[in-house]
N, C-alpha and C. Protein backbone atom coordinates (compact mmCIF):
# COMPACT_ATOMS: atom_id res chain seq x y z
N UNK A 1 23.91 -28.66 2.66
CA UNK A 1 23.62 -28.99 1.29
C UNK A 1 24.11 -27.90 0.34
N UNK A 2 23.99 -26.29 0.61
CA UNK A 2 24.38 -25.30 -0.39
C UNK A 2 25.81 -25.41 0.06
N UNK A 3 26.34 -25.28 0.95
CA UNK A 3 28.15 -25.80 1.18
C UNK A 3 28.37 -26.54 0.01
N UNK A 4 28.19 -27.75 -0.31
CA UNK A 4 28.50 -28.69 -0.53
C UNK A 4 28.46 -28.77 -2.25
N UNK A 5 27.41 -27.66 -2.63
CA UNK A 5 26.91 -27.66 -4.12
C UNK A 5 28.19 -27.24 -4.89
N UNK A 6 28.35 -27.69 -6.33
CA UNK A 6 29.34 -27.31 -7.01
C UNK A 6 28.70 -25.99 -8.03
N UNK A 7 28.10 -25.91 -7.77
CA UNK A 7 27.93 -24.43 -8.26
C UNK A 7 28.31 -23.11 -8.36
N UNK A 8 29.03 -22.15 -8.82
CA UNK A 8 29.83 -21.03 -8.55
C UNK A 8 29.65 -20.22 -7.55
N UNK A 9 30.20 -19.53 -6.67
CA UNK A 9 30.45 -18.98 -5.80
C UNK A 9 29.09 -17.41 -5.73
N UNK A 10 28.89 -16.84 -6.93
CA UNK A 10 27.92 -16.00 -7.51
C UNK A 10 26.42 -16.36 -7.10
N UNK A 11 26.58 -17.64 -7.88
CA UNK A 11 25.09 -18.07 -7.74
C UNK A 11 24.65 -18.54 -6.52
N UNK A 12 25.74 -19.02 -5.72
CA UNK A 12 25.50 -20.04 -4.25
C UNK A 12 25.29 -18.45 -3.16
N UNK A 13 25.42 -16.96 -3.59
CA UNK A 13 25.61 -16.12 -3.15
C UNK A 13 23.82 -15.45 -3.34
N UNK A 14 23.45 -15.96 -4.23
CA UNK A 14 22.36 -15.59 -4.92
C UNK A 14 21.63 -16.28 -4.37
N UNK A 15 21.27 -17.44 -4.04
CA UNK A 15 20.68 -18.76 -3.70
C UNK A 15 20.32 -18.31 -2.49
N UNK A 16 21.64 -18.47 -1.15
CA UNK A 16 21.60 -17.54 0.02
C UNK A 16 21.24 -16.78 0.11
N UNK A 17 21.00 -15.94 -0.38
CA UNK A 17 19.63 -14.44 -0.31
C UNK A 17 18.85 -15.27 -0.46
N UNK A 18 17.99 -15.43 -1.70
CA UNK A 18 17.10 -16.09 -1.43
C UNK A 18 16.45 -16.65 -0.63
N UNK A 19 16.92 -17.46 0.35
CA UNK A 19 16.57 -18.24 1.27
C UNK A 19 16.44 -17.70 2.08
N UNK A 20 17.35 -16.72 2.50
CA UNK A 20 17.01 -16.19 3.59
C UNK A 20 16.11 -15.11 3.84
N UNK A 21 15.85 -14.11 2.33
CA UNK A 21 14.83 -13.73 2.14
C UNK A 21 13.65 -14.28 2.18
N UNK A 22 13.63 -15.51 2.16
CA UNK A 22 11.96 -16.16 2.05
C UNK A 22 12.18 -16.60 3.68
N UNK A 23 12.71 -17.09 4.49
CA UNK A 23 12.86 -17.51 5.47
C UNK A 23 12.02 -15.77 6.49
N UNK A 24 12.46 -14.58 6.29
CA UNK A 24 12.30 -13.39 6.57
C UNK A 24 10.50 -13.15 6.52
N UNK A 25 10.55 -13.86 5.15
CA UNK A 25 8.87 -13.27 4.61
C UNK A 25 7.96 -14.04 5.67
N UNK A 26 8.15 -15.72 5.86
CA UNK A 26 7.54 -16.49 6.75
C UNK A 26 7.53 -15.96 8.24
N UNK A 27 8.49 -15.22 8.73
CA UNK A 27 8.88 -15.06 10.22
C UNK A 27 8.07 -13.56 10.04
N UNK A 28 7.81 -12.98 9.02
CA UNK A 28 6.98 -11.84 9.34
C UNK A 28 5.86 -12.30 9.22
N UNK A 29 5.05 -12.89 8.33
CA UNK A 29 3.48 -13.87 8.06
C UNK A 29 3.33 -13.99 9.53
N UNK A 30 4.05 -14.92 10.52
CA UNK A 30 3.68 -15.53 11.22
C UNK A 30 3.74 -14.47 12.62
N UNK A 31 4.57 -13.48 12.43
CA UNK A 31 3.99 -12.32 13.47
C UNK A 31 3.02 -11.80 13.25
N UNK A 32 2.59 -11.53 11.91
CA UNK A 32 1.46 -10.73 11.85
C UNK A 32 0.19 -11.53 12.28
N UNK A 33 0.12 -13.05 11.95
CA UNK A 33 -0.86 -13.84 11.90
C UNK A 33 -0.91 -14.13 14.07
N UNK A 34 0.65 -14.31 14.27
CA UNK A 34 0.23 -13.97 15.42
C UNK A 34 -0.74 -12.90 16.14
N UNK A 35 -0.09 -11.92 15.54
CA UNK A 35 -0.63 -10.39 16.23
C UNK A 35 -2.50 -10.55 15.91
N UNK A 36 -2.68 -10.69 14.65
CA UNK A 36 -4.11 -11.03 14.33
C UNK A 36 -4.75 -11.71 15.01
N UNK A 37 -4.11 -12.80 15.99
CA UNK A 37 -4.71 -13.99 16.95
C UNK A 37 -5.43 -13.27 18.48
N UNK A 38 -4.27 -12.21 18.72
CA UNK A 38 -4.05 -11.68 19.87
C UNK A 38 -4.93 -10.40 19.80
N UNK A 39 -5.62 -10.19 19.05
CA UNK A 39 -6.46 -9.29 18.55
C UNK A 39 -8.05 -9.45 18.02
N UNK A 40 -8.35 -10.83 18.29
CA UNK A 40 -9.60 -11.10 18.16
C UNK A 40 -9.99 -11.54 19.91
């Protein structure tokens, strides 16, 4: 879908962080929430 967008090359650069920054934040949540599991 971001391939495909006609949007400038800048922003589709910008977008991609994004995402993958939030993608990062979830995969740490969910270790920690793991680790918290494994710890009660």
């Amino acid at each position: 879908m971001i391939a495909e967008s006609a949007m400038d090359p800048e922003s589709l650069v910008s977008l991609r962080r994004k995402v993958a920054e939030s993608i990062q934040d979830l995969e740490v949540l969910y270790l920690l929430m793991e680790e918290e599991g494994q710890a009660n």
